[in-house]
Protein backbone atom coordinates (compact mmCIF):
# COMPACT_ATOMS: atom_id res chain seq x y z
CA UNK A 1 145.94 194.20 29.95
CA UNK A 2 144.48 192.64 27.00
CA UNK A 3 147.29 193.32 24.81
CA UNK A 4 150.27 192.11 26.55
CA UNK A 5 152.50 189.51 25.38
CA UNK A 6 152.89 186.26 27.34
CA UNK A 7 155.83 185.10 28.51
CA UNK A 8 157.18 181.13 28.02
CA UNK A 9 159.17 178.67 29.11
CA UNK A 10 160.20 175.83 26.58
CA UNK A 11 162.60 173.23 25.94
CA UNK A 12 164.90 173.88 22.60
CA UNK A 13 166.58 170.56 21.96
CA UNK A 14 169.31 170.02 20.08
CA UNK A 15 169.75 170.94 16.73
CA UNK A 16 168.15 167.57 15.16
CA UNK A 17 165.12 169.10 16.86
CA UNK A 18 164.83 171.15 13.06
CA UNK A 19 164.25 167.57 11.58
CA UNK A 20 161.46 166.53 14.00
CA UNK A 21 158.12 166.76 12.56
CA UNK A 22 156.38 166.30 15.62
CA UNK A 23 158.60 168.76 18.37
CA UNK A 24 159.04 171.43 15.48
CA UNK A 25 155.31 171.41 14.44
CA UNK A 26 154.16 171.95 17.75
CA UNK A 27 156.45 175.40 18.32
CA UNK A 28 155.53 176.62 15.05
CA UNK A 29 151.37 175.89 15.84
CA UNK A 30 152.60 177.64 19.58
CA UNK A 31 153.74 180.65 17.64
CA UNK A 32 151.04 181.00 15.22
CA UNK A 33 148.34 181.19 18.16
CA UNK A 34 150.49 184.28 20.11
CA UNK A 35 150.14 187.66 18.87
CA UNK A 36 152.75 188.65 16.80
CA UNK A 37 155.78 190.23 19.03
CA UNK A 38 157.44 193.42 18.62
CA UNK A 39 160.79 191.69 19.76
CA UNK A 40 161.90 189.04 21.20
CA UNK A 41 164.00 188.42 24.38
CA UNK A 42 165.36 185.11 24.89
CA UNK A 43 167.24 183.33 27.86
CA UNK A 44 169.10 180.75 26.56
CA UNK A 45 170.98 177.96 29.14
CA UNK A 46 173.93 177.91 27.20
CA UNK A 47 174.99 181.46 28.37
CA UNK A 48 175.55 181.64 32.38
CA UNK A 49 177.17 184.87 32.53
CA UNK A 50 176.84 187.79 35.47
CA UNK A 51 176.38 190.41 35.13
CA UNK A 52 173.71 190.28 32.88
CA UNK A 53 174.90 190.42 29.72
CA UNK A 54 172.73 191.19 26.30
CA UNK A 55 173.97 189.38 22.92
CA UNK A 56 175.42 192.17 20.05
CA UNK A 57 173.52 193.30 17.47
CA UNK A 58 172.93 191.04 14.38
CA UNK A 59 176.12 189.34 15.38
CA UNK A 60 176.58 185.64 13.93
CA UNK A 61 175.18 182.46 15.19
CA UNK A 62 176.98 180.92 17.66
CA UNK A 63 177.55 177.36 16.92
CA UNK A 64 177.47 175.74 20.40
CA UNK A 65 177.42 171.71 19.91
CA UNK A 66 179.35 168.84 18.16
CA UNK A 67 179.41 165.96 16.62
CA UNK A 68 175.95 166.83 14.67
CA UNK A 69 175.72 166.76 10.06
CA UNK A 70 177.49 169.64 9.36
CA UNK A 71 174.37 170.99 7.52
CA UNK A 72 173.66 172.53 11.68
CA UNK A 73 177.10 174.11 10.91
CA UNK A 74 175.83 176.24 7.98
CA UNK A 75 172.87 177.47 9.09
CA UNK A 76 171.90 181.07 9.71
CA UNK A 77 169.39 183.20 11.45
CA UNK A 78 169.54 186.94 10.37
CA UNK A 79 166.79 189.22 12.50
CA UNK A 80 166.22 193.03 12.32
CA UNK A 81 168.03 195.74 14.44
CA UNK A 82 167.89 195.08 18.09
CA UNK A 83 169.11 198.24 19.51
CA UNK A 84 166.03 199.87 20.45
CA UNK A 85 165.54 196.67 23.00
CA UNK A 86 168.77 196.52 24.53
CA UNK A 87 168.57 200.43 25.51
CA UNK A 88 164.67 199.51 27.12
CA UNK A 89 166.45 196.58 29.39
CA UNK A 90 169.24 198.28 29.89
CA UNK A 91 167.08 201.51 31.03
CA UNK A 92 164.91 198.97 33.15
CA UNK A 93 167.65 197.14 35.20
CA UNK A 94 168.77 199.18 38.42
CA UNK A 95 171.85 201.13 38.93
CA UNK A 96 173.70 198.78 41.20
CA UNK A 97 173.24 195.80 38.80
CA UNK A 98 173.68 197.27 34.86
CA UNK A 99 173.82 195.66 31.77
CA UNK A 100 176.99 194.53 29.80
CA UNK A 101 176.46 194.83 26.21
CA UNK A 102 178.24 191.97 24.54
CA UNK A 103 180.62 193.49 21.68
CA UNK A 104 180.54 190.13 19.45
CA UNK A 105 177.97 187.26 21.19
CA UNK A 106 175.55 186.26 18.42
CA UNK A 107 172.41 183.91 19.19
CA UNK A 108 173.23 180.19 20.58
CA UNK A 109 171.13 177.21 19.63
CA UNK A 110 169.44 177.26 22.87
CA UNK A 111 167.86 180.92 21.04
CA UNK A 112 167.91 180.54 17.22
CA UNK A 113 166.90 176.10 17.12
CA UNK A 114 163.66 176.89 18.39
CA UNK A 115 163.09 180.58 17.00
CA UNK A 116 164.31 179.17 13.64
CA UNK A 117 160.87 177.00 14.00
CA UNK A 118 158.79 179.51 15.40
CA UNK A 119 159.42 182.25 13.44
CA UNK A 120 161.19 181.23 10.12
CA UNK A 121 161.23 184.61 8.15
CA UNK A 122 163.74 185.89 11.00
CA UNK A 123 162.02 189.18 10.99
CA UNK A 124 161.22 189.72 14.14
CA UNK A 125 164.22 191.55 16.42
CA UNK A 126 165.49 189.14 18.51
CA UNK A 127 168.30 189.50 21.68
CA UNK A 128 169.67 187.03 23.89
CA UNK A 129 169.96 187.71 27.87
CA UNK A 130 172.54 185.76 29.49
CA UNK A 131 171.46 183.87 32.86
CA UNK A 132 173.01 185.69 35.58
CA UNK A 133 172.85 183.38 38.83
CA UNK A 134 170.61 180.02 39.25
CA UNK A 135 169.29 181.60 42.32
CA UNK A 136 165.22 181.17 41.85
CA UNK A 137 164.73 184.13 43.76
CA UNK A 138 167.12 186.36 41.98
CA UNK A 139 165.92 184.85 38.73
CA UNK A 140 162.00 185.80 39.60
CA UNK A 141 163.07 189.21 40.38
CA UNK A 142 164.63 189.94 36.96
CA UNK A 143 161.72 188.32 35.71
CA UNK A 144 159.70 191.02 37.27
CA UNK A 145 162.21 193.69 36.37
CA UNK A 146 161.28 192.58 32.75
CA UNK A 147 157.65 192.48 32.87
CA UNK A 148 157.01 196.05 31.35
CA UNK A 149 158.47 194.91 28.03
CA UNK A 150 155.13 192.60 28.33
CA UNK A 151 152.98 195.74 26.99
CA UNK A 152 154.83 196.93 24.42
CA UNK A 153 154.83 193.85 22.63
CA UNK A 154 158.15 191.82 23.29
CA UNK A 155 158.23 188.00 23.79
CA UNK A 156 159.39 186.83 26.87
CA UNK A 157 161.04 183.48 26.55
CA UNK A 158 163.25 181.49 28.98
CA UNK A 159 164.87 178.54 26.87
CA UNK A 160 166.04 175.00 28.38
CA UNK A 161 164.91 171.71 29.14
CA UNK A 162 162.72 170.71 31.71
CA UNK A 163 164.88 167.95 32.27
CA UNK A 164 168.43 167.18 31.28
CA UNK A 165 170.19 164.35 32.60
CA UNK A 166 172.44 163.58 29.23
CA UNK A 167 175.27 161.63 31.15
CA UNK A 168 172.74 159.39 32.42
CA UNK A 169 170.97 158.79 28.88
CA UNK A 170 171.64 155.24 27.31
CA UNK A 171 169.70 155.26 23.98
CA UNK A 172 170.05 158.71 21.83
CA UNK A 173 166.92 158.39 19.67
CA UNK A 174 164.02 161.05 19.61
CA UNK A 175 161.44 158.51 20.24
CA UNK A 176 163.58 156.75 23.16
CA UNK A 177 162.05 155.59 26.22
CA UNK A 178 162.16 158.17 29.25
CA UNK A 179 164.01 157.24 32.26
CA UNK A 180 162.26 156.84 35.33
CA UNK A 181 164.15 159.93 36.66
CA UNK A 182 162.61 162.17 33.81
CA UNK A 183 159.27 161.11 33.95
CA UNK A 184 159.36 161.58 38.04
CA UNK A 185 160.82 165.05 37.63
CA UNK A 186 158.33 165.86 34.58
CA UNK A 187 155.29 164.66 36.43
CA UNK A 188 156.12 166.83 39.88
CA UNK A 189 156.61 170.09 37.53
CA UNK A 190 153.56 169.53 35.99
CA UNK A 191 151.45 169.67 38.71
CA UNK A 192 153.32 171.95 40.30
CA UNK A 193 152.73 174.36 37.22
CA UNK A 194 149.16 173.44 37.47
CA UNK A 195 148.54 174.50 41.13
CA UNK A 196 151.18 177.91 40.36
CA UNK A 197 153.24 176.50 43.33
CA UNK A 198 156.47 178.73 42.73
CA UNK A 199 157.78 177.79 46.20
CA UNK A 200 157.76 174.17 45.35
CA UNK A 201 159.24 174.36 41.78
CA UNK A 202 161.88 176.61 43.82
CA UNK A 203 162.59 174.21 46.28
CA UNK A 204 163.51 171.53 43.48
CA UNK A 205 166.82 170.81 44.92
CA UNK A 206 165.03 169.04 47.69
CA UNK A 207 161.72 168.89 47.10
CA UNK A 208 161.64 167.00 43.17
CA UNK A 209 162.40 163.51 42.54
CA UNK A 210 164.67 162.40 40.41
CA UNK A 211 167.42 164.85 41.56
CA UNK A 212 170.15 165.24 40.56
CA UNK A 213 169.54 162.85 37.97
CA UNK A 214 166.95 165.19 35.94
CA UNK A 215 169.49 168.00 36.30
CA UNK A 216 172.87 166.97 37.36
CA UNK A 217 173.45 170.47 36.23
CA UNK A 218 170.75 173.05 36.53
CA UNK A 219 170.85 175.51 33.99
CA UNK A 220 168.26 174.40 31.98
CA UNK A 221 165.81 174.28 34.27
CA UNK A 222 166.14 177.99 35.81
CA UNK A 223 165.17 179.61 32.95
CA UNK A 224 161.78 178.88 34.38
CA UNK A 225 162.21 181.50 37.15
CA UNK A 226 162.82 184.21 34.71
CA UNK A 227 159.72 183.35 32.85
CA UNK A 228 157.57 183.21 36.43
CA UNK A 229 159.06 186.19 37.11
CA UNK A 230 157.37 188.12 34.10
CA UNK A 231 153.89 186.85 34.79
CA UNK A 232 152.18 189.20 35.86
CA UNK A 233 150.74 186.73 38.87
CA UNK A 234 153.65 183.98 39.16
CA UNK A 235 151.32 181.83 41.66
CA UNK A 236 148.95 181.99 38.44
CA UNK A 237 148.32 178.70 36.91
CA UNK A 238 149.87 179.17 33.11
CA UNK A 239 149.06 177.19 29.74
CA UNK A 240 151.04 173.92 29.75
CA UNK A 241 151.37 173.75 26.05
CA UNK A 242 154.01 171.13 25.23
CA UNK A 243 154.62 167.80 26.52
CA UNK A 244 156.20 164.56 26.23
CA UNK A 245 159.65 163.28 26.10
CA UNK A 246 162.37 163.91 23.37
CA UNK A 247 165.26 161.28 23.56
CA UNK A 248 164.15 160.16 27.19
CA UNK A 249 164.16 164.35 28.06
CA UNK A 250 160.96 165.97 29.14
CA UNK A 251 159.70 168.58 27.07
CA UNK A 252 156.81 170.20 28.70
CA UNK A 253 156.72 173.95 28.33
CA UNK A 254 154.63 176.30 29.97
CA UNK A 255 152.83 180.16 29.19
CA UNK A 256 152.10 182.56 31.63
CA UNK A 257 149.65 185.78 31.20
């Protein structure tokens, strides 16, 4: 269908990511060339929660890092009403795995950093999904349970970091060399994203290298499977729209039809 929204995978950085010309011109050019959604439905790393769990209404920011100028402390992100969404995922999610509604969860930064770049105005109703399991398979199928939001106009978006090895970072700048274990990992994704080899980007555990050092922990990267999961062919070949490194951390992002 002509008409229906992609769905993408990005890295969101941390908050400095707002005072990187480079990283935040490229998701605001990203955004400019979709079509404009109807909503937007994010799945952030920083919420592992089952079951799956939706963030609350309008609820505020939640302020998920330290140590950063207290300016990232004071920041807000106000979008529109996003009941009307909840009640669509709730209504598409089977009966033996429903939907917690969050009574007070607002947006973490793995949601509104990058949002905040792609859509400034904040007027576009926005609701975080909380990532259930790390289980690829599991992952793809909510990804397909999700799909139908596709044609009526809601933004798919699975949020993390391609790679994340932070304890094993030595230099903290934005233009820092990548480690040898990030640029491995990166370069294996990438062509696995350009074949649309699901099984291998599934089998990362054994089959990438630079494990576990790209992902010691893995909830960045299996936001991925969420956003396969909504293609409407996962063993399609998406867009690989950003790449590069960001403090040593690979930032390649990908968008499926």
């Amino acid at each position: 269908m002509s008409d229906r929204m992609p769905a993408l995978y990005m890295g969101h950085g941390a908050p400095p990511l707002l005072d990187d010309p480079l990283w935040s011109g490229q998701l605001a050019a990203w955004a400019a060339d979709l079509p404009r959604p109807t909503a937007i439905l994010i799945v952030s790393a920083h919420w592992e929660s089952a079951p799956v769990s939706l963030s609350a209404n309008r609820a505020p920011l939640v302020y998920d890092f330290g140590g950063f100028d207290p300016k990232y402390y004071q920041m807000t992100y106000e979008t529109p009403d996003s009941t009307a969404l909840a009640q669509r995922i709730a209504a598409l999610m089977p009966a033996n795995e429903p939907v917690h509604q969050h009574a007070g969860r607002g947006l973490d930064h793995g949601a509104w950093v990058p949002l905040k770049l792609m859509y400034p105005d904040a007027d576009i109703p926005v609701l975080q999904m909380s990532l259930p399991t790390h289980d690829p398979i599991r992952l793809l199928a909510l990804g397909g349970r999700l799909r139908p939001l596709r044609d009526e106009g809601v933004l798919i978006i699975g949020s993390g970091f391609l790679t994340h090895g932070l304890p094993f970072l030595t230099e903290f700048r934005i233009d820092a060399d990548a480690p040898g274990w990030s640029t491995d990992f990166d370069a294996w994704a990438g062509e696995a994203m350009a074949r649309g080899d699901v099984d291998e980007l599934a089998s990362y555990r054994s089959r990438a290298p630079g494990m576990p050092y790209a992902h010691p922990t893995v909830e960045h990267y299996t936001p991925l499977f969420v956003t396969l999961g909504a293609a409407t062919t996962p063993d399609e070949p998406g867009i690989q729209v950003i790449d590069g490194f960001w403090m040593g951390l690979s930032k390649r992002s990908l968008q499926v039809a």
